[in-house]
PDB file of N, CA and C in Angstrom:
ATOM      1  N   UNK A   1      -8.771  -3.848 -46.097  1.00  0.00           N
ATOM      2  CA  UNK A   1      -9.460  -4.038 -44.844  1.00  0.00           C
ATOM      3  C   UNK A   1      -8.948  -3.001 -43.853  1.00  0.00           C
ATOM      4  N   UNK A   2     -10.139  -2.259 -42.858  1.00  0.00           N
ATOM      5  CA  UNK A   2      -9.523  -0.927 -41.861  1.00  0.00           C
ATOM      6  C   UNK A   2      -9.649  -1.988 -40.715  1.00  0.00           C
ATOM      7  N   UNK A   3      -8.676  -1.567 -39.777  1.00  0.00           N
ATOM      8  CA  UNK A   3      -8.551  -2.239 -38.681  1.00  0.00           C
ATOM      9  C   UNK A   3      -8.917  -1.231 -37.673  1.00  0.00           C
ATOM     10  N   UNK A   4      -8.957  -0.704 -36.825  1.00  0.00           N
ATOM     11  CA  UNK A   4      -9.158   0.516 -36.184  1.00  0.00           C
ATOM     12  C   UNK A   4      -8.812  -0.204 -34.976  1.00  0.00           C
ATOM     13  N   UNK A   5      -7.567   0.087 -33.869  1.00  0.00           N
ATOM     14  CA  UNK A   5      -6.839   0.085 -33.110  1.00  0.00           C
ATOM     15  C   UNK A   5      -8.333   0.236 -31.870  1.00  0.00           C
ATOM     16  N   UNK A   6      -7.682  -0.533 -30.739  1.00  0.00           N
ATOM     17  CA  UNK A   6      -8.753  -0.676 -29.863  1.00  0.00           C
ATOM     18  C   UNK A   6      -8.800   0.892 -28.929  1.00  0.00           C
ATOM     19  N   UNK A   7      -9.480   1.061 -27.919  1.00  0.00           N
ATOM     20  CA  UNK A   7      -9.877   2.336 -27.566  1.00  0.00           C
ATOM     21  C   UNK A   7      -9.819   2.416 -26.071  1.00  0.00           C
ATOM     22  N   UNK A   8      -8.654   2.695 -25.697  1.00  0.00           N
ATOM     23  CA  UNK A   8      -8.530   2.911 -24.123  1.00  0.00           C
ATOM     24  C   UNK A   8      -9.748   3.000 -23.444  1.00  0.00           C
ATOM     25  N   UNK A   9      -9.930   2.909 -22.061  1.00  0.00           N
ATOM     26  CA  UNK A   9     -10.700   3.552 -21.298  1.00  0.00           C
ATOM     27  C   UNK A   9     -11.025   4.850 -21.703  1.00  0.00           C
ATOM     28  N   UNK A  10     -12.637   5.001 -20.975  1.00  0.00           N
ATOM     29  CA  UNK A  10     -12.927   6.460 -21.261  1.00  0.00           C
ATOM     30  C   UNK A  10     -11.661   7.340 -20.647  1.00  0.00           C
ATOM     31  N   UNK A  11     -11.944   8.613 -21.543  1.00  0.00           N
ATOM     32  CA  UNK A  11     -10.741   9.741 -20.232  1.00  0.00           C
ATOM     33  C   UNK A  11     -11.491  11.178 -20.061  1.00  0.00           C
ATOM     34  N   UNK A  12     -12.587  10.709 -19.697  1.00  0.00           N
ATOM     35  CA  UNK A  12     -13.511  12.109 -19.217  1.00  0.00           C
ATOM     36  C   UNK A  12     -12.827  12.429 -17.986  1.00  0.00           C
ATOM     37  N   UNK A  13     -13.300  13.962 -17.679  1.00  0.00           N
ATOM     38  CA  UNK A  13     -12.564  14.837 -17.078  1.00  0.00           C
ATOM     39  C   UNK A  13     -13.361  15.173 -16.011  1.00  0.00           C
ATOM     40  N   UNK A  14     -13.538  15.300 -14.424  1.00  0.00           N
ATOM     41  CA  UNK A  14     -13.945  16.136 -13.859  1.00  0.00           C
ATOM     42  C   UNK A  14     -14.187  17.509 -14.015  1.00  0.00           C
ATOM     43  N   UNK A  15     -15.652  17.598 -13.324  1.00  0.00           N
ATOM     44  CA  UNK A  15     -15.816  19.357 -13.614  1.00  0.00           C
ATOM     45  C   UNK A  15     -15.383  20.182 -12.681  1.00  0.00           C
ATOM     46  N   UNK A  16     -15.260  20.898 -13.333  1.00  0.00           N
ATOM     47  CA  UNK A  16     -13.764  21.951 -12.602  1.00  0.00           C
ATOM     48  C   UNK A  16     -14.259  23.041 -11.418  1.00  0.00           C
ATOM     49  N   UNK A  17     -13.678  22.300 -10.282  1.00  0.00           N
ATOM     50  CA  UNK A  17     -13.882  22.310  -8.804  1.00  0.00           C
ATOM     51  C   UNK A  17     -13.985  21.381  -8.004  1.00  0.00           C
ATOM     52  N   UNK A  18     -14.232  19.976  -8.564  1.00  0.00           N
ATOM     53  CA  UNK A  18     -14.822  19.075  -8.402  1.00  0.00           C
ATOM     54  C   UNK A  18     -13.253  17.980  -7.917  1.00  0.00           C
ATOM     55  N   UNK A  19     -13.579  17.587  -6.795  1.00  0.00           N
ATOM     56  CA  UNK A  19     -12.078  17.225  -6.249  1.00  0.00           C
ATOM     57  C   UNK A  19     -12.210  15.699  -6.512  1.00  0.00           C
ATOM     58  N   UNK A  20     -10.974  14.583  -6.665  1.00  0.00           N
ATOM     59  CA  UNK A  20     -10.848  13.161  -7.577  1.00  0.00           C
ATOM     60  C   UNK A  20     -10.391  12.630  -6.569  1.00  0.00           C
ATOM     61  N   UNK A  21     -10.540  11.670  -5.909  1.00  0.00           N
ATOM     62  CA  UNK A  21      -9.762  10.788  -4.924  1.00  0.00           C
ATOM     63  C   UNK A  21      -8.433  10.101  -5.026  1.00  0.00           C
ATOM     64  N   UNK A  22      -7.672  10.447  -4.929  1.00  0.00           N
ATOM     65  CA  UNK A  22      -5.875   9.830  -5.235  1.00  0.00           C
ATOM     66  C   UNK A  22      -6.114   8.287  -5.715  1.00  0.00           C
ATOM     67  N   UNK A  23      -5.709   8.041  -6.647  1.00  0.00           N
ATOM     68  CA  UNK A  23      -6.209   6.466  -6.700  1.00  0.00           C
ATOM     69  C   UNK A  23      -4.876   5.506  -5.409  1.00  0.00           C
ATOM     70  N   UNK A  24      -5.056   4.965  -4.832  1.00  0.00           N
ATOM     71  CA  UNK A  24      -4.196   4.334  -3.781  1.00  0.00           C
ATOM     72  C   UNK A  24      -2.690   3.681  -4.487  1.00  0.00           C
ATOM     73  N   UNK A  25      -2.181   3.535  -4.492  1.00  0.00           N
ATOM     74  CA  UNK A  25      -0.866   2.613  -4.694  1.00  0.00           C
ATOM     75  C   UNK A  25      -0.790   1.785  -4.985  1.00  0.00           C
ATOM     76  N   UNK A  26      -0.182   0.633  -5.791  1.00  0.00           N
ATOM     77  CA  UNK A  26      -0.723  -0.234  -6.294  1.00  0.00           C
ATOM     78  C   UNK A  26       0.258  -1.214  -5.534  1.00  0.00           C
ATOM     79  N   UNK A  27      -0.439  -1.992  -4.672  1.00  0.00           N
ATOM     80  CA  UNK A  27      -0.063  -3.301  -3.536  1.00  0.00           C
ATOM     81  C   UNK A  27       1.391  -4.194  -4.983  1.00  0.00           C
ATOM     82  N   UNK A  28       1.973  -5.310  -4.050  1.00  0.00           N
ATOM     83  CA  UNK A  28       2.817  -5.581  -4.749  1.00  0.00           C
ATOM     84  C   UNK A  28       2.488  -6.904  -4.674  1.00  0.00           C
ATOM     85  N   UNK A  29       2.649  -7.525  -6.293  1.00  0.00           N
ATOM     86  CA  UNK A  29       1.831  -8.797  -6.276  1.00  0.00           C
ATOM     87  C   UNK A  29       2.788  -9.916  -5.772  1.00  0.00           C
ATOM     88  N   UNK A  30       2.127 -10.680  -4.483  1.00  0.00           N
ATOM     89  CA  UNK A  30       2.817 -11.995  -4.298  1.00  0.00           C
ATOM     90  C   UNK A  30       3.456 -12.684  -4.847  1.00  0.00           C
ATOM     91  N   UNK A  31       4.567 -12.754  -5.095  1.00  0.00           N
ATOM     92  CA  UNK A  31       5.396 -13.842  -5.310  1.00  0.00           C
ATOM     93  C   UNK A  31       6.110 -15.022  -4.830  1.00  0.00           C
ATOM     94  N   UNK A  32       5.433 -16.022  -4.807  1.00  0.00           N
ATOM     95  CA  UNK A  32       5.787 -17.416  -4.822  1.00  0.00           C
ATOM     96  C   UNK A  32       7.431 -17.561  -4.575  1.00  0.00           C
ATOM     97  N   UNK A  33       8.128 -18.017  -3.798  1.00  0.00           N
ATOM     98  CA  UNK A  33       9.566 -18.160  -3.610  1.00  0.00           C
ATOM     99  C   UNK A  33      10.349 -18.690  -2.620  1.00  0.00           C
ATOM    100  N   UNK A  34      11.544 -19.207  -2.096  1.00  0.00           N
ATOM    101  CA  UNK A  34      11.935 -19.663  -1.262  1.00  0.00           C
ATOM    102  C   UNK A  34      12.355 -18.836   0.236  1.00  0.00           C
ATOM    103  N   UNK A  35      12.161 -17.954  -0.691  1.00  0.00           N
ATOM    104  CA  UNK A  35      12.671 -16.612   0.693  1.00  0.00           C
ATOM    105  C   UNK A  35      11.863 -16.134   1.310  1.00  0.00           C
ATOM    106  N   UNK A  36      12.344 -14.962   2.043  1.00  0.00           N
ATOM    107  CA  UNK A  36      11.229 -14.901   3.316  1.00  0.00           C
ATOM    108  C   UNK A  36      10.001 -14.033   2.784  1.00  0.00           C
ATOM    109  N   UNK A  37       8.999 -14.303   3.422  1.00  0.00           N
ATOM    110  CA  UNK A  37       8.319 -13.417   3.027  1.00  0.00           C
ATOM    111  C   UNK A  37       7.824 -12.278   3.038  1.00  0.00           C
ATOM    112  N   UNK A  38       6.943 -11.566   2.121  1.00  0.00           N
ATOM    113  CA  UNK A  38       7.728  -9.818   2.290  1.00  0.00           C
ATOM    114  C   UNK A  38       5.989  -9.655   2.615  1.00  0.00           C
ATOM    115  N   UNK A  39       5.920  -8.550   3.236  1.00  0.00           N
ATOM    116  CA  UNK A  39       4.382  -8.249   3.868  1.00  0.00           C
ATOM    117  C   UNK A  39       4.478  -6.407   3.039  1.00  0.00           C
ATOM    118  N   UNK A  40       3.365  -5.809   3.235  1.00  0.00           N
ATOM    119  CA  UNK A  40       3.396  -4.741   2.922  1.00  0.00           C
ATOM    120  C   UNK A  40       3.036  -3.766   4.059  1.00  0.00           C
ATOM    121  N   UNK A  41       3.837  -2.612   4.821  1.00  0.00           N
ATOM    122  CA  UNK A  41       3.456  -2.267   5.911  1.00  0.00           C
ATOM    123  C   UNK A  41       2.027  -1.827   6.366  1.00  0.00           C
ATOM    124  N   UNK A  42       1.232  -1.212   5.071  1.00  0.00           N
ATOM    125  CA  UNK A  42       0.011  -1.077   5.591  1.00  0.00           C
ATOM    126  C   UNK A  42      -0.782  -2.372   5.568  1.00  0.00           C
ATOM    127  N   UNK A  43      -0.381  -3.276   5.068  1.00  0.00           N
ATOM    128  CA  UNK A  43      -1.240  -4.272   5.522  1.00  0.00           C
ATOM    129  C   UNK A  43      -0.982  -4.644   7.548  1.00  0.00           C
ATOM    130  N   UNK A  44       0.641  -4.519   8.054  1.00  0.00           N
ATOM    131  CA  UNK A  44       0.583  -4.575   9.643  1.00  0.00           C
ATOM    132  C   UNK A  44      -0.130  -2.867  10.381  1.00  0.00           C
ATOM    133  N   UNK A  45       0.025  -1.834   9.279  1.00  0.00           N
ATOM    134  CA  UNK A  45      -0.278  -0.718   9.883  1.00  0.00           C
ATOM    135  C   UNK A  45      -1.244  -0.388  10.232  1.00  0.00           C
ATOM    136  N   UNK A  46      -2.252  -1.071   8.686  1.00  0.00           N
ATOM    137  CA  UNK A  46      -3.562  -0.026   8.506  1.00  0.00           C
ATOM    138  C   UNK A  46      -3.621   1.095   8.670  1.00  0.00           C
ATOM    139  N   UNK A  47      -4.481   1.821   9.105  1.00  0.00           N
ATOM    140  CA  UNK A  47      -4.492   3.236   8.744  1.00  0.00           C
ATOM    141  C   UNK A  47      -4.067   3.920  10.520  1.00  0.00           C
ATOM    142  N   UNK A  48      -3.272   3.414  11.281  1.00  0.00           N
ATOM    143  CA  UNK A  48      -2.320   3.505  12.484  1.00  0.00           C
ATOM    144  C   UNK A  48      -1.444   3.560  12.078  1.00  0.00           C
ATOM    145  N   UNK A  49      -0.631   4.370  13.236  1.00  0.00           N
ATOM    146  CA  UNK A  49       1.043   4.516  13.222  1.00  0.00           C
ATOM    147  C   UNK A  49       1.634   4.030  14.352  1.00  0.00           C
ATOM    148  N   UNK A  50       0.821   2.806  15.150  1.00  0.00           N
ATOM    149  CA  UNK A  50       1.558   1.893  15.701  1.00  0.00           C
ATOM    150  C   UNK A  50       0.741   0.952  15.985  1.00  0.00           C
ATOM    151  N   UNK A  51       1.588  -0.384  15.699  1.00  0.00           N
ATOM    152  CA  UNK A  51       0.783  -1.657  16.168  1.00  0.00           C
ATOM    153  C   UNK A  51       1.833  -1.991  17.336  1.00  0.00           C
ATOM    154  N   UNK A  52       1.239  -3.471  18.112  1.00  0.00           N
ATOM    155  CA  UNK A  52       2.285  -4.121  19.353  1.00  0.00           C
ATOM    156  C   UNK A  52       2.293  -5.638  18.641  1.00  0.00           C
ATOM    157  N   UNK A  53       3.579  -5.842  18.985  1.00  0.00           N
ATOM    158  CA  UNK A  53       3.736  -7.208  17.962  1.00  0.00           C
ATOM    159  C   UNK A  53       4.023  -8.052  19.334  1.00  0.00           C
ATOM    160  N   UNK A  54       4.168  -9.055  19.309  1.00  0.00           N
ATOM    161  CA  UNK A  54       4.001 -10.161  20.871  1.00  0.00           C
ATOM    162  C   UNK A  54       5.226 -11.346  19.682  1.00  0.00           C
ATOM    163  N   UNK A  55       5.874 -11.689  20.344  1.00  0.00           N
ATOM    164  CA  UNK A  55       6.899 -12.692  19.956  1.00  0.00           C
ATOM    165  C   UNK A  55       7.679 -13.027  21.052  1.00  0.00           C
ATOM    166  N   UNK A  56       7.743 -14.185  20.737  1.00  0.00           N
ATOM    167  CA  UNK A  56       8.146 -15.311  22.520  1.00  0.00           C
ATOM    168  C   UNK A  56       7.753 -14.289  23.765  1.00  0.00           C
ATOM    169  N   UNK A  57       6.942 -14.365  23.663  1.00  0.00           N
ATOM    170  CA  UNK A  57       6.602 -13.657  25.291  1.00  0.00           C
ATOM    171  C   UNK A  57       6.780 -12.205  25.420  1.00  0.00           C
ATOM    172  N   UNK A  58       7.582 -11.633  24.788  1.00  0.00           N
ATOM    173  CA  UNK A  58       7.327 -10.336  24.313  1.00  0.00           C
ATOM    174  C   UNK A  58       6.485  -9.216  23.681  1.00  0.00           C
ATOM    175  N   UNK A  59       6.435  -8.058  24.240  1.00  0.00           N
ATOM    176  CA  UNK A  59       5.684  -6.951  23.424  1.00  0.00           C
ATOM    177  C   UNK A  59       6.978  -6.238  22.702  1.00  0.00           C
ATOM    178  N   UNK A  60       6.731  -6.054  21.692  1.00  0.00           N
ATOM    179  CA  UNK A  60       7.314  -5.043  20.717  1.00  0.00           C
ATOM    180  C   UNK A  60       6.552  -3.852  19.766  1.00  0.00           C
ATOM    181  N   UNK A  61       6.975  -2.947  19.976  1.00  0.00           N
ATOM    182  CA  UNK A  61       6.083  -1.854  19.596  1.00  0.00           C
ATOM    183  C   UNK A  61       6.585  -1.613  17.861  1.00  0.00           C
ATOM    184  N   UNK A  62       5.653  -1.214  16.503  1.00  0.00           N
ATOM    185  CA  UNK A  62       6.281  -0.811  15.516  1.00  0.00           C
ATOM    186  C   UNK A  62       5.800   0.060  15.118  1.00  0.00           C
ATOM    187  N   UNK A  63       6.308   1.039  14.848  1.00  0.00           N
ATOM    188  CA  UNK A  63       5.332   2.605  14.596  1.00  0.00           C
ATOM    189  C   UNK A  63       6.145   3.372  13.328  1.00  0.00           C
ATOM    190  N   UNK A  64       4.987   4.339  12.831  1.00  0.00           N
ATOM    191  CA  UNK A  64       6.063   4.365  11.824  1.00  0.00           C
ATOM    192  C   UNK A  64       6.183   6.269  12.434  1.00  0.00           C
ATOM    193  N   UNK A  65       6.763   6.669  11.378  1.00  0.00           N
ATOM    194  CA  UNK A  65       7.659   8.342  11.662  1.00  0.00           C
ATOM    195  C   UNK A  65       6.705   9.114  10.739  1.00  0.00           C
ATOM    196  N   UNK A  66       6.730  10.355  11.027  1.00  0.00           N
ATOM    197  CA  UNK A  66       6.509  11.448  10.409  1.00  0.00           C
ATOM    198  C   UNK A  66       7.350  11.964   9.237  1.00  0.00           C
ATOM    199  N   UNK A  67       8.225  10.841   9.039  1.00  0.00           N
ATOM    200  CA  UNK A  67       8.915  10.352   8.236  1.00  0.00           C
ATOM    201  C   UNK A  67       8.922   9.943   6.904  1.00  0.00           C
ATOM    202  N   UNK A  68       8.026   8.859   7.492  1.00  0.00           N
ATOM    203  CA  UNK A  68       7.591   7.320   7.166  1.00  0.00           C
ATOM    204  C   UNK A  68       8.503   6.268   7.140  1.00  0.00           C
ATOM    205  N   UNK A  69       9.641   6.833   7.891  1.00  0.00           N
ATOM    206  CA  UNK A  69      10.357   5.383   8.301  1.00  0.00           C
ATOM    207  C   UNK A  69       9.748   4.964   9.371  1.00  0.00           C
ATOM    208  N   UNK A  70      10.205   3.188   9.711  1.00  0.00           N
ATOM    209  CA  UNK A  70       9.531   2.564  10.018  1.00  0.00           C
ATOM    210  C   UNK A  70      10.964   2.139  11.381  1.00  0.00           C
ATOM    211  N   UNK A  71      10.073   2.418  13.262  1.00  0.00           N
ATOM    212  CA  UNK A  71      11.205   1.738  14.118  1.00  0.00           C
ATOM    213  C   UNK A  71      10.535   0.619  14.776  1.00  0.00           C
ATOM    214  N   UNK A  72      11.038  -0.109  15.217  1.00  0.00           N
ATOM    215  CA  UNK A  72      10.737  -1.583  15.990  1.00  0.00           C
ATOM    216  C   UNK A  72      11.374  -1.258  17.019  1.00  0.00           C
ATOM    217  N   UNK A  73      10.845  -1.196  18.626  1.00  0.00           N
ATOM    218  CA  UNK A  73      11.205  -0.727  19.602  1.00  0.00           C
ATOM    219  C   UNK A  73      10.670  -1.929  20.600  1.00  0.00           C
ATOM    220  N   UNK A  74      11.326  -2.274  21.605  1.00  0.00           N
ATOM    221  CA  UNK A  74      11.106  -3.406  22.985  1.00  0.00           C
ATOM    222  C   UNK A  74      10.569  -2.472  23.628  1.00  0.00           C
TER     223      UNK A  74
END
């Protein structure tokens, strides 16, 4: 009996000049747990490099760097 091993995805090629879109990053899957919970910055960023966060009565600014580190500023 032939078994013949299953068959990846296609892997056709763009035609040459022809520019491919970066495929994005792959988010990090939720995990269920007692600890705190972890957010992913572009989910507070989106496609900005600063949001204002409000906590007890406060504005707090979080922006990220040219960096891509990330400061939390009053």
């Amino acid at each position: 009996m032939n078994v013949k091993p299953a068959v990846a995805a296609s892997t056709e090629l763009a035609a040459p000049g022809t520019a491919q879109p970066s495929p994005l990053p792959a988010r990090p899957t939720p995990v269920k747990s007692n600890g705190p919970q972890t957010l992913d910055s572009r989910e507070l960023l989106g496609d900005q490099a600063m949001v204002l966060i409000q906590h007890l009565g406060e504005i707090y600014r979080l922006q990220t760097t040219r960096q891509g580190k990330l400061i939390l500023t009053k």
